[in-house]
PDB file of N, CA and C in Angstrom:
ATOM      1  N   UNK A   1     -14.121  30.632 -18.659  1.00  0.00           N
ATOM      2  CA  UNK A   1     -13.206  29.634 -19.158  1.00  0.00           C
ATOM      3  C   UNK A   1     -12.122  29.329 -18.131  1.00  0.00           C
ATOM      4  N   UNK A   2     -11.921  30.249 -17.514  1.00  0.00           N
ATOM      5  CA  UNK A   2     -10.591  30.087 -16.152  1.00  0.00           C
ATOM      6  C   UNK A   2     -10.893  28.911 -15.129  1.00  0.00           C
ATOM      7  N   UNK A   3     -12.763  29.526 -14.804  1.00  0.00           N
ATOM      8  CA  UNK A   3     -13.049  28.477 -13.453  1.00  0.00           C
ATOM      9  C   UNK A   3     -13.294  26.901 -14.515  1.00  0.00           C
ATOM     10  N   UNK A   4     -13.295  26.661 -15.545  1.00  0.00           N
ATOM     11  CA  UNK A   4     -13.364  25.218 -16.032  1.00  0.00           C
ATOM     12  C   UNK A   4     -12.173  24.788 -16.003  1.00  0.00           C
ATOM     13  N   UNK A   5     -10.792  25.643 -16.450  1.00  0.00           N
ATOM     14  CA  UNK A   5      -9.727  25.310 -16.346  1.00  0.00           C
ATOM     15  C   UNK A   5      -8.864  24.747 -15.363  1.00  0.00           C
ATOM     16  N   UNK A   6      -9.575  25.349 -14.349  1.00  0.00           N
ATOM     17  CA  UNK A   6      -8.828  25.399 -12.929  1.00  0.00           C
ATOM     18  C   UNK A   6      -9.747  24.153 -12.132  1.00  0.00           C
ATOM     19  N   UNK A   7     -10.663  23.708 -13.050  1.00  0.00           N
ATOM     20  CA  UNK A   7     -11.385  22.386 -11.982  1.00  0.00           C
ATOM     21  C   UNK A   7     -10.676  21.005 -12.972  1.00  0.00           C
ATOM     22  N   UNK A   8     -10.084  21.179 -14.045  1.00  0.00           N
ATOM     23  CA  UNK A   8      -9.209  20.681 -14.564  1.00  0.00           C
ATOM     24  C   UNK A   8      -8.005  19.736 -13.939  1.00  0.00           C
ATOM     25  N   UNK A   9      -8.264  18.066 -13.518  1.00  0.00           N
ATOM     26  CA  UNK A   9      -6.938  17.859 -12.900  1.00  0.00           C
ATOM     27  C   UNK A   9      -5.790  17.150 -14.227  1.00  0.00           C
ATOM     28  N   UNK A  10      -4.269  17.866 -14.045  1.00  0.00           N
ATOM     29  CA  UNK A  10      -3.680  17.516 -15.551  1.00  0.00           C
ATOM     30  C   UNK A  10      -3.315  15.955 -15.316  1.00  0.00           C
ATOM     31  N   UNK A  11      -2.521  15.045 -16.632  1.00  0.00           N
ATOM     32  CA  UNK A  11      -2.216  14.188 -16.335  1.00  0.00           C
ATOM     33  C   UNK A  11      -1.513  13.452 -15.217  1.00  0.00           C
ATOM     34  N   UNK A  12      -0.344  14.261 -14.988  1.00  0.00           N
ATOM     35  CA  UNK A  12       0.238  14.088 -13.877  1.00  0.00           C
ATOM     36  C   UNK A  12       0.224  13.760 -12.375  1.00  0.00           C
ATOM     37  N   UNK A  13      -1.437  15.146 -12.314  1.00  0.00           N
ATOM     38  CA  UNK A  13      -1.297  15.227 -11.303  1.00  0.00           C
ATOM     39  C   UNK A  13      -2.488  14.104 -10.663  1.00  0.00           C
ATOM     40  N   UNK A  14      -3.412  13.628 -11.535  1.00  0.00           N
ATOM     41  CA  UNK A  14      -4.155  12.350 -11.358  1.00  0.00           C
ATOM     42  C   UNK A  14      -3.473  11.470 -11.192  1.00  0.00           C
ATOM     43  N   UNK A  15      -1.856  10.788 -12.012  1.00  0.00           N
ATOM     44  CA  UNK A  15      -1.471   9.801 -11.327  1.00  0.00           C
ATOM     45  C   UNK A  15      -1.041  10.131 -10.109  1.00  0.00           C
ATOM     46  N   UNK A  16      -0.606  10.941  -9.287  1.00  0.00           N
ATOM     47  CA  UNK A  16       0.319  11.428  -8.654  1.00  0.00           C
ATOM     48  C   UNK A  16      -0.693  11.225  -7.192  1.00  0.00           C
ATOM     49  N   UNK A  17      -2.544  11.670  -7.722  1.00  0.00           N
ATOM     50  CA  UNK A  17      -3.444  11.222  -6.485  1.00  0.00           C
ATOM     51  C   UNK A  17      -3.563   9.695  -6.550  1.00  0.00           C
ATOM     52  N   UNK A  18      -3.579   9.087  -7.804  1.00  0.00           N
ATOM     53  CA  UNK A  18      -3.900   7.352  -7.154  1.00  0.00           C
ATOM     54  C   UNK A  18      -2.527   6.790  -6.324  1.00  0.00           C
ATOM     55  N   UNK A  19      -0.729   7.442  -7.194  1.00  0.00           N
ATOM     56  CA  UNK A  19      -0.120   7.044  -5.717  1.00  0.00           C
ATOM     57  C   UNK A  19      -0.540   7.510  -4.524  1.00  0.00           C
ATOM     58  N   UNK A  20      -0.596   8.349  -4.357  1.00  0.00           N
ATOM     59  CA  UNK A  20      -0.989   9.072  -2.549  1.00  0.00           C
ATOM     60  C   UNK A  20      -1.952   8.283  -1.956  1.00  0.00           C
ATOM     61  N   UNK A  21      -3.041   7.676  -2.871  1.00  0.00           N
ATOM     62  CA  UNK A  21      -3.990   7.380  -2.446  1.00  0.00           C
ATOM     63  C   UNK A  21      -3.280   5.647  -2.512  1.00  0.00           C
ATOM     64  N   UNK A  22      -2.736   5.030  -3.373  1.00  0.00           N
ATOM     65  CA  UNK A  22      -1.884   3.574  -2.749  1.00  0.00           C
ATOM     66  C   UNK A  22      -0.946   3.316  -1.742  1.00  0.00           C
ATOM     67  N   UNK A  23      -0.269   5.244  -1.457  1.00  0.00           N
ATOM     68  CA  UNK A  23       0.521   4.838  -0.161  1.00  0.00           C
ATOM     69  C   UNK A  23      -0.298   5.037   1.147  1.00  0.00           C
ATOM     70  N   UNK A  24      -1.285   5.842   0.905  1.00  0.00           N
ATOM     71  CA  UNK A  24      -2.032   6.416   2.303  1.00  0.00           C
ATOM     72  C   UNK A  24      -2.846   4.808   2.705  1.00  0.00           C
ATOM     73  N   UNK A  25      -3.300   4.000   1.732  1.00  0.00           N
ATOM     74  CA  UNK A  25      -3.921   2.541   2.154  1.00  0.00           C
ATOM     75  C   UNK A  25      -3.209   1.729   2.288  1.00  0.00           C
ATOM     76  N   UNK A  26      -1.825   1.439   1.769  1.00  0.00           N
ATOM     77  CA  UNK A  26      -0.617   0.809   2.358  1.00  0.00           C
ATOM     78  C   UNK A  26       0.067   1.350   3.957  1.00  0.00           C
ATOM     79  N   UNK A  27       0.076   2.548   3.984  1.00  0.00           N
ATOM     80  CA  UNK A  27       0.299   2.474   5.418  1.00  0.00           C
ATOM     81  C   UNK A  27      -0.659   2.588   6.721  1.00  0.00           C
ATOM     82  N   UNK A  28      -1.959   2.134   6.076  1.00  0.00           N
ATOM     83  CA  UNK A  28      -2.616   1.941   7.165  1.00  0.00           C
ATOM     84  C   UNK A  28      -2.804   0.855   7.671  1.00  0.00           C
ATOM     85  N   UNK A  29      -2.448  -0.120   6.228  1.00  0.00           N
ATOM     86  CA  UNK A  29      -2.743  -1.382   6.318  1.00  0.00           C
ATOM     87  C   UNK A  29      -1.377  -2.005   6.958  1.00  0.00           C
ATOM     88  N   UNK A  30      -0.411  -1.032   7.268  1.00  0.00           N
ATOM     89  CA  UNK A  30       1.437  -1.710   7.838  1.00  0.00           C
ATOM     90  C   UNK A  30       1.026  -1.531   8.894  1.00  0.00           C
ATOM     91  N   UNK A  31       0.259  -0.169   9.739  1.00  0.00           N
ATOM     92  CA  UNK A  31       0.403   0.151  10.977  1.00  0.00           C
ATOM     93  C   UNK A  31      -0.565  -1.104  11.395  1.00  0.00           C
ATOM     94  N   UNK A  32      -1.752  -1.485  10.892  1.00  0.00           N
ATOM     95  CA  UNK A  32      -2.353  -2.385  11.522  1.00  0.00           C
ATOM     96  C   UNK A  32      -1.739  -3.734  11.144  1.00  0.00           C
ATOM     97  N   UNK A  33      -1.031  -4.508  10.093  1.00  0.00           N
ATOM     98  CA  UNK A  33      -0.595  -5.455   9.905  1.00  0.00           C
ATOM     99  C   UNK A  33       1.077  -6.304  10.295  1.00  0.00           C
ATOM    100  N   UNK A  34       1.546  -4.950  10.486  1.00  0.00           N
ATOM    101  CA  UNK A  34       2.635  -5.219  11.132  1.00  0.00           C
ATOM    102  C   UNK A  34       2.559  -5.800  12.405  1.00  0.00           C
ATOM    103  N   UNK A  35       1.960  -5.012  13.297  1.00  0.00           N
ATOM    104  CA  UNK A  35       1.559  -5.188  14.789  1.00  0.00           C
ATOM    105  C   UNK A  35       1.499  -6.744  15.251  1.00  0.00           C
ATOM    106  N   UNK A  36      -0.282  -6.771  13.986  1.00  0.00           N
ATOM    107  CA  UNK A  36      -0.852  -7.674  14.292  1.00  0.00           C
ATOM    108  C   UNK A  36      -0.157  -9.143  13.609  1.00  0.00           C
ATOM    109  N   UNK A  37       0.638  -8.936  13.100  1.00  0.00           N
ATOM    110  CA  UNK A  37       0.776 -10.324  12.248  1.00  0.00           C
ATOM    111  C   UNK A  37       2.814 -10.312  12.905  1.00  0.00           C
ATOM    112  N   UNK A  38       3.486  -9.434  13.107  1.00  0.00           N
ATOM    113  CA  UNK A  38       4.851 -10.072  14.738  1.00  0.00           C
ATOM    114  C   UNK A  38       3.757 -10.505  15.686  1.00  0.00           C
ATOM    115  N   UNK A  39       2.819  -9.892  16.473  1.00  0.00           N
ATOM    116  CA  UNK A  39       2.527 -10.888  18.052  1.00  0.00           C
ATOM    117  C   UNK A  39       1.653 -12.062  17.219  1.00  0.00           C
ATOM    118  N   UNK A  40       0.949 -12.554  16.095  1.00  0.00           N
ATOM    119  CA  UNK A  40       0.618 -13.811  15.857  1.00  0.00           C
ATOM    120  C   UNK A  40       1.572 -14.798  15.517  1.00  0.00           C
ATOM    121  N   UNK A  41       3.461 -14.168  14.917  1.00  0.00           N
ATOM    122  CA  UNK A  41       4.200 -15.135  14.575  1.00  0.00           C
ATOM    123  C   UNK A  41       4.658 -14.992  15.791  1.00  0.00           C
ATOM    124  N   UNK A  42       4.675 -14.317  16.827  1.00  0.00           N
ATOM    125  CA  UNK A  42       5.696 -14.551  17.872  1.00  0.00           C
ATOM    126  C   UNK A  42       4.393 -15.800  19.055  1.00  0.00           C
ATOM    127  N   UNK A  43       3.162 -15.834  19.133  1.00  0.00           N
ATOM    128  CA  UNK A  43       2.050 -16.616  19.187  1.00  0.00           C
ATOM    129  C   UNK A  43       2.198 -17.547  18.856  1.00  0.00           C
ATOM    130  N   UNK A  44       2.363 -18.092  17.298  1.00  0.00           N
ATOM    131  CA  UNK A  44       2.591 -19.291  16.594  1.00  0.00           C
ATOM    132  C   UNK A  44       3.724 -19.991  16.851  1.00  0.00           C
ATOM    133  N   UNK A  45       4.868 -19.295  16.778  1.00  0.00           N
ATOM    134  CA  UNK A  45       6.014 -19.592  17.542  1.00  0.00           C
ATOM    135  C   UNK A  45       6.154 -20.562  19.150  1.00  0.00           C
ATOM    136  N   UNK A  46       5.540 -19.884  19.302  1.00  0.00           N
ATOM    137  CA  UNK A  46       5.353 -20.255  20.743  1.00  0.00           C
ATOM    138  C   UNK A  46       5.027 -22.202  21.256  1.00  0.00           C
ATOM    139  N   UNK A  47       3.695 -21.774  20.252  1.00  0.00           N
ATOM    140  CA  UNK A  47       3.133 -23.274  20.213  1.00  0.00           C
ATOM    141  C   UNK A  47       3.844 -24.349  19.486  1.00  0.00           C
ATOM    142  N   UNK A  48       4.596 -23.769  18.451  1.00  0.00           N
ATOM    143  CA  UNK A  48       5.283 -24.994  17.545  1.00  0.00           C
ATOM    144  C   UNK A  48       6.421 -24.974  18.590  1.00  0.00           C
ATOM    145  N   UNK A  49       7.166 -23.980  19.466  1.00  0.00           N
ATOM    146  CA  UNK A  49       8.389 -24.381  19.938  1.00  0.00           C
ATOM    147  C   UNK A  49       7.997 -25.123  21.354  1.00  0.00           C
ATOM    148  N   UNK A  50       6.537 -24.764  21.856  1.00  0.00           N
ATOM    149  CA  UNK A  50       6.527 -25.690  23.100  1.00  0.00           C
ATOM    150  C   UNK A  50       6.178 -27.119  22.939  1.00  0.00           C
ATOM    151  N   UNK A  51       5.741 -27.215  21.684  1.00  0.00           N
ATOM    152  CA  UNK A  51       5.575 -28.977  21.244  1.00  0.00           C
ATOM    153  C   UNK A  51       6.378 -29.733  21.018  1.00  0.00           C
ATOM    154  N   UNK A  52       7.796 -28.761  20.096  1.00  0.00           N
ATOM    155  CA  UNK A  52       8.904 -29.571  19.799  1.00  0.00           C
ATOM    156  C   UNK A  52      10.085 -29.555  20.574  1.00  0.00           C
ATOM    157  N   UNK A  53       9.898 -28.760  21.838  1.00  0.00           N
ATOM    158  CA  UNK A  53      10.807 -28.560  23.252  1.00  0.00           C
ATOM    159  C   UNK A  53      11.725 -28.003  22.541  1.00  0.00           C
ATOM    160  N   UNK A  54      11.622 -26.776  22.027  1.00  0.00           N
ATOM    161  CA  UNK A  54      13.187 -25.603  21.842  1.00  0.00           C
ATOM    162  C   UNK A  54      12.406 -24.543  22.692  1.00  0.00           C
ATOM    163  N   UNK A  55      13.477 -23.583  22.603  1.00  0.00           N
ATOM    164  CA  UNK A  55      12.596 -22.446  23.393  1.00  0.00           C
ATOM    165  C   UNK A  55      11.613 -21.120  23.037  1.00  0.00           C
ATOM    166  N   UNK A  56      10.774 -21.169  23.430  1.00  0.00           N
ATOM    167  CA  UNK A  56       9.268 -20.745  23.213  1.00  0.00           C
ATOM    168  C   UNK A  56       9.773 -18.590  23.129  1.00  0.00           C
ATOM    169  N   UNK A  57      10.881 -18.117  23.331  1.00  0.00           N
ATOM    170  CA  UNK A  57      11.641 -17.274  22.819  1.00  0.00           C
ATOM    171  C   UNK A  57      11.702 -17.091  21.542  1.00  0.00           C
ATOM    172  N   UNK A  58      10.889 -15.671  20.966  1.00  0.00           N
ATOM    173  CA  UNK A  58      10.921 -15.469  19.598  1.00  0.00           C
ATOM    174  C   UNK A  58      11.589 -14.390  19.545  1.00  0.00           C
ATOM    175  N   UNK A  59      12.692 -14.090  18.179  1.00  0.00           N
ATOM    176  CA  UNK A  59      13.017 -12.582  18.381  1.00  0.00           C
ATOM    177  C   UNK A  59      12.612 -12.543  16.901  1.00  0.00           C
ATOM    178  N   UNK A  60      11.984 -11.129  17.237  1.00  0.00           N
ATOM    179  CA  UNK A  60      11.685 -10.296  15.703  1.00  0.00           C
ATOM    180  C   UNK A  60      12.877  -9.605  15.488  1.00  0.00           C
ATOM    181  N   UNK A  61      13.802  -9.742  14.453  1.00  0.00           N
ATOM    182  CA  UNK A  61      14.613  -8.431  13.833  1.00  0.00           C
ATOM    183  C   UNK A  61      14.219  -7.658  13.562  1.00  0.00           C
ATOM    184  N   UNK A  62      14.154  -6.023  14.166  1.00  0.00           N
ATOM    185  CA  UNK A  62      14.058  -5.123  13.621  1.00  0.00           C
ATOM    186  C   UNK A  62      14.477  -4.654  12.389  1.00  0.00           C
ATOM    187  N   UNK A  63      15.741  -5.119  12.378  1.00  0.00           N
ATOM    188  CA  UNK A  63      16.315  -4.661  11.080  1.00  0.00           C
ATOM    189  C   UNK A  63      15.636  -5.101   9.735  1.00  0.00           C
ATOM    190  N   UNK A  64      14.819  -6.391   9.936  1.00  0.00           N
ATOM    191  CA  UNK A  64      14.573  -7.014   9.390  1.00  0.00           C
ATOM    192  C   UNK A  64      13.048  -6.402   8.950  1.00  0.00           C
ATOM    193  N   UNK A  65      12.498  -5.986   9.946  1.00  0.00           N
ATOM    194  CA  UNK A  65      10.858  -5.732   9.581  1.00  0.00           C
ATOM    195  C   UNK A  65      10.762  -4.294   9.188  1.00  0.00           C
ATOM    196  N   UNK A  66      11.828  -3.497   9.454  1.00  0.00           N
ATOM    197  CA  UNK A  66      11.453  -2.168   8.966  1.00  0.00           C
ATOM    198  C   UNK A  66      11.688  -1.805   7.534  1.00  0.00           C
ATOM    199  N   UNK A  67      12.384  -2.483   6.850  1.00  0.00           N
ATOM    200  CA  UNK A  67      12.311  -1.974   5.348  1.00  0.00           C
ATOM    201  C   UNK A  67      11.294  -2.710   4.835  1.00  0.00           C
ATOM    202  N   UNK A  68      10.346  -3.368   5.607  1.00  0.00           N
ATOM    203  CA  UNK A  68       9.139  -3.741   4.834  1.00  0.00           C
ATOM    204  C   UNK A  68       8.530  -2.475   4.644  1.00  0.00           C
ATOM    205  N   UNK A  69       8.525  -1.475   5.209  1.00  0.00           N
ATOM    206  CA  UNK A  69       7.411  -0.391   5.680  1.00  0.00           C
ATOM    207  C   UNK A  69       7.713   0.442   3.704  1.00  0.00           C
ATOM    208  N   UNK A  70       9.155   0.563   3.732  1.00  0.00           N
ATOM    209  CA  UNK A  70       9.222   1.185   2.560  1.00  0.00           C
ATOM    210  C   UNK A  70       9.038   1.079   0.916  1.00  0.00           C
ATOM    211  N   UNK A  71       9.484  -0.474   1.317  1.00  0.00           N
ATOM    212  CA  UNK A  71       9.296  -1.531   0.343  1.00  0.00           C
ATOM    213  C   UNK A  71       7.724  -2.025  -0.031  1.00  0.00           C
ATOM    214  N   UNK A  72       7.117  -1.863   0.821  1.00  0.00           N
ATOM    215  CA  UNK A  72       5.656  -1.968   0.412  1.00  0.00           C
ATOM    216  C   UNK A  72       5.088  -0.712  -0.218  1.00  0.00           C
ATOM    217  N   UNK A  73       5.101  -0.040   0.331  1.00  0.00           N
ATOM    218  CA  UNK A  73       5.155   1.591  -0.321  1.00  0.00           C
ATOM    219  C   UNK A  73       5.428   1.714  -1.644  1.00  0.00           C
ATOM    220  N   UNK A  74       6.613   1.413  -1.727  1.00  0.00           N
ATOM    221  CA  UNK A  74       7.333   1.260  -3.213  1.00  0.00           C
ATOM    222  C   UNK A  74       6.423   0.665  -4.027  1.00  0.00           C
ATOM    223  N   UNK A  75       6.151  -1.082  -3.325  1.00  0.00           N
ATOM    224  CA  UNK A  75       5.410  -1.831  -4.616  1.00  0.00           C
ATOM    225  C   UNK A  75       3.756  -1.526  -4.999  1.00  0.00           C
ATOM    226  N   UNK A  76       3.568  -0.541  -3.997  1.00  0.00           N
ATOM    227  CA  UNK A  76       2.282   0.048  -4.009  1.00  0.00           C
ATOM    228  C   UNK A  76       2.393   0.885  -5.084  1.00  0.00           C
ATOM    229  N   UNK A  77       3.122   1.732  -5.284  1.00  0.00           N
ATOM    230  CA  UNK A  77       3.476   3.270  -6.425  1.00  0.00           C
ATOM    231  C   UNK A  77       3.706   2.193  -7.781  1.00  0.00           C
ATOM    232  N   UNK A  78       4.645   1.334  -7.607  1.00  0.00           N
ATOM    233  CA  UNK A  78       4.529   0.722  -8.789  1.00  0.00           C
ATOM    234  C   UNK A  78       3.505  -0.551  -9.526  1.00  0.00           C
ATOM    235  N   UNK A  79       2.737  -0.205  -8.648  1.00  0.00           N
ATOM    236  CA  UNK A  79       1.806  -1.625  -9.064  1.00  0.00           C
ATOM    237  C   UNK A  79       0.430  -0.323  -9.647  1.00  0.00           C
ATOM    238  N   UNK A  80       0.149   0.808  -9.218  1.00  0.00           N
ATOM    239  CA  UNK A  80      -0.698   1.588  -9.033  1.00  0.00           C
ATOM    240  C   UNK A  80      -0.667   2.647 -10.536  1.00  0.00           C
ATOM    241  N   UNK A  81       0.760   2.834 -10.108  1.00  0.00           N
ATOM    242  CA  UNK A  81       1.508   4.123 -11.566  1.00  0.00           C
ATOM    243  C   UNK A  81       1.100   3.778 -12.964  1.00  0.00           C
ATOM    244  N   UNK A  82       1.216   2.782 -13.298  1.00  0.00           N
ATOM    245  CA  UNK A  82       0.160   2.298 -14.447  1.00  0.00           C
ATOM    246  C   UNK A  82      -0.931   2.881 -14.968  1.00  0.00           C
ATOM    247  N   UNK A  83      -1.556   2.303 -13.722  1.00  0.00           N
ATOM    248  CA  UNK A  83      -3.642   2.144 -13.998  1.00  0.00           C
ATOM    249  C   UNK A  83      -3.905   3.633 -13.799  1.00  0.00           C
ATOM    250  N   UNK A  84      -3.441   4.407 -12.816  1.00  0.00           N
ATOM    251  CA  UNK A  84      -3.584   6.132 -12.749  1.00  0.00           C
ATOM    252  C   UNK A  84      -3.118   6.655 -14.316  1.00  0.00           C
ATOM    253  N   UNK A  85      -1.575   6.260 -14.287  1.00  0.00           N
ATOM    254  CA  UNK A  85      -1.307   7.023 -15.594  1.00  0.00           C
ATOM    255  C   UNK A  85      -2.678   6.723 -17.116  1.00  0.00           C
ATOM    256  N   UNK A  86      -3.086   5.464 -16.973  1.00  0.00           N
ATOM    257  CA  UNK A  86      -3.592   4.908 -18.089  1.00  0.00           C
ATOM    258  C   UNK A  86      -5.509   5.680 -18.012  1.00  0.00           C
ATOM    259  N   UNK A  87      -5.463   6.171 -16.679  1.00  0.00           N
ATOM    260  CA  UNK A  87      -7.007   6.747 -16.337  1.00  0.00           C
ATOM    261  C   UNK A  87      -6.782   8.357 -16.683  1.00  0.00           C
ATOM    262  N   UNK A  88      -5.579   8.461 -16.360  1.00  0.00           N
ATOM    263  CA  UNK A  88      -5.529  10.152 -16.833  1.00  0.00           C
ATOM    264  C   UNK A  88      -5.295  10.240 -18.005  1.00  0.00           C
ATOM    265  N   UNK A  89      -5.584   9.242 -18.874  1.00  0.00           N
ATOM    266  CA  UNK A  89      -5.047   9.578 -20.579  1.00  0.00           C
ATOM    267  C   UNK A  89      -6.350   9.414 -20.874  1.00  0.00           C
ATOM    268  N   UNK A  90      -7.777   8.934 -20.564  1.00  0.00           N
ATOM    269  CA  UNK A  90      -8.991   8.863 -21.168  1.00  0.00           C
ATOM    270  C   UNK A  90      -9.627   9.926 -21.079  1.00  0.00           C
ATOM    271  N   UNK A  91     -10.967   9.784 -21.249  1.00  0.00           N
ATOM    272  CA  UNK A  91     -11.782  10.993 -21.588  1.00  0.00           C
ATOM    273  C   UNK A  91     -12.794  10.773 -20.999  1.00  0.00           C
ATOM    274  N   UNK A  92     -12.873  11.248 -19.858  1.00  0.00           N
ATOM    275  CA  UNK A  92     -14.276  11.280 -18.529  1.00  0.00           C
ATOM    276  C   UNK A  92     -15.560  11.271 -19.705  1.00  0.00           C
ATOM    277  N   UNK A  93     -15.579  12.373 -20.207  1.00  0.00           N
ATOM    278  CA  UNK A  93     -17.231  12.518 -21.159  1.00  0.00           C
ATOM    279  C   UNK A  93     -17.279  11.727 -21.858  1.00  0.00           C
ATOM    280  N   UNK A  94     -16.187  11.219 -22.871  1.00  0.00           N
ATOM    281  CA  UNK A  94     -16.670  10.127 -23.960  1.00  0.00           C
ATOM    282  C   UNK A  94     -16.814   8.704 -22.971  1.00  0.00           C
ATOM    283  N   UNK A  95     -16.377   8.491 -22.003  1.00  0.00           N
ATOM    284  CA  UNK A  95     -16.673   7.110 -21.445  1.00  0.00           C
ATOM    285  C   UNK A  95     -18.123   7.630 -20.407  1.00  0.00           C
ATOM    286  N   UNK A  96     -18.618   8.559 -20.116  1.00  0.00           N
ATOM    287  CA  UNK A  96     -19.440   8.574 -19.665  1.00  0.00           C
ATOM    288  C   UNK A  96     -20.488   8.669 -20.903  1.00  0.00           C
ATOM    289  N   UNK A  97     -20.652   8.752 -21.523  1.00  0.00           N
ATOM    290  CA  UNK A  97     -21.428   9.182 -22.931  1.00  0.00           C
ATOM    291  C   UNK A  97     -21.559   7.482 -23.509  1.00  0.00           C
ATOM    292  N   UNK A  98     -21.248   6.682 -23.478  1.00  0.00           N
ATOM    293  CA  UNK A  98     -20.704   5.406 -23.503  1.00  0.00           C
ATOM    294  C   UNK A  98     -21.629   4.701 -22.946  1.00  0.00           C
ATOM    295  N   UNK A  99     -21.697   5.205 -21.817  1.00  0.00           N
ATOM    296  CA  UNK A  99     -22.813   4.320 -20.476  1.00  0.00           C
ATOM    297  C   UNK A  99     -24.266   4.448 -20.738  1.00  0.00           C
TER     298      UNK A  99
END
């Protein structure tokens, strides 16, 4: 009865893996989207400012792009905390029994 107990994950701690598991795919998706999407606006930039003759000089604010990193994070846990909490309240066997 111990080793069934202990393969047991409690409510908690199932929501607690779908956040980990919404921040661990949110920050893979910052390290690659951040990058890539400043050098395409600083790119895009470029072309709209050499057509309309201002200068082809883009500055990214830092200040500006780094609380995206946390803030996405955030809306990840809360968009996620839900559907985990609402999966750890069912019953694996009766919905498999179902199928």
């Amino acid at each position: 009865m111990a080793g069934s107990l202990a393969r047991r994950l409690l409510r908690g701690q199932l929501a607690a893996i779908t956040a980990w598991q919404a921040c661990a795919l949110t920050a893979v998706a910052l390290l690659a989207g951040l990058p890539v999407g400043v050098a395409a606006g600083r790119w895009a930039w470029g072309l709209f400012a050499g057509e309309v003759g201002l200068s082809p000089a883009a500055i990214t604010p830092v200040s500006l792009v780094l609380p995206l990193v946390p803030g996405a994070i955030l809306a990840a846990i809360a968009i996620t905390f839900p559907s985990g909490w609402r999966n750890a309240r069912t019953n694996p066997a009766a919905a498999l029994r179902a199928e």
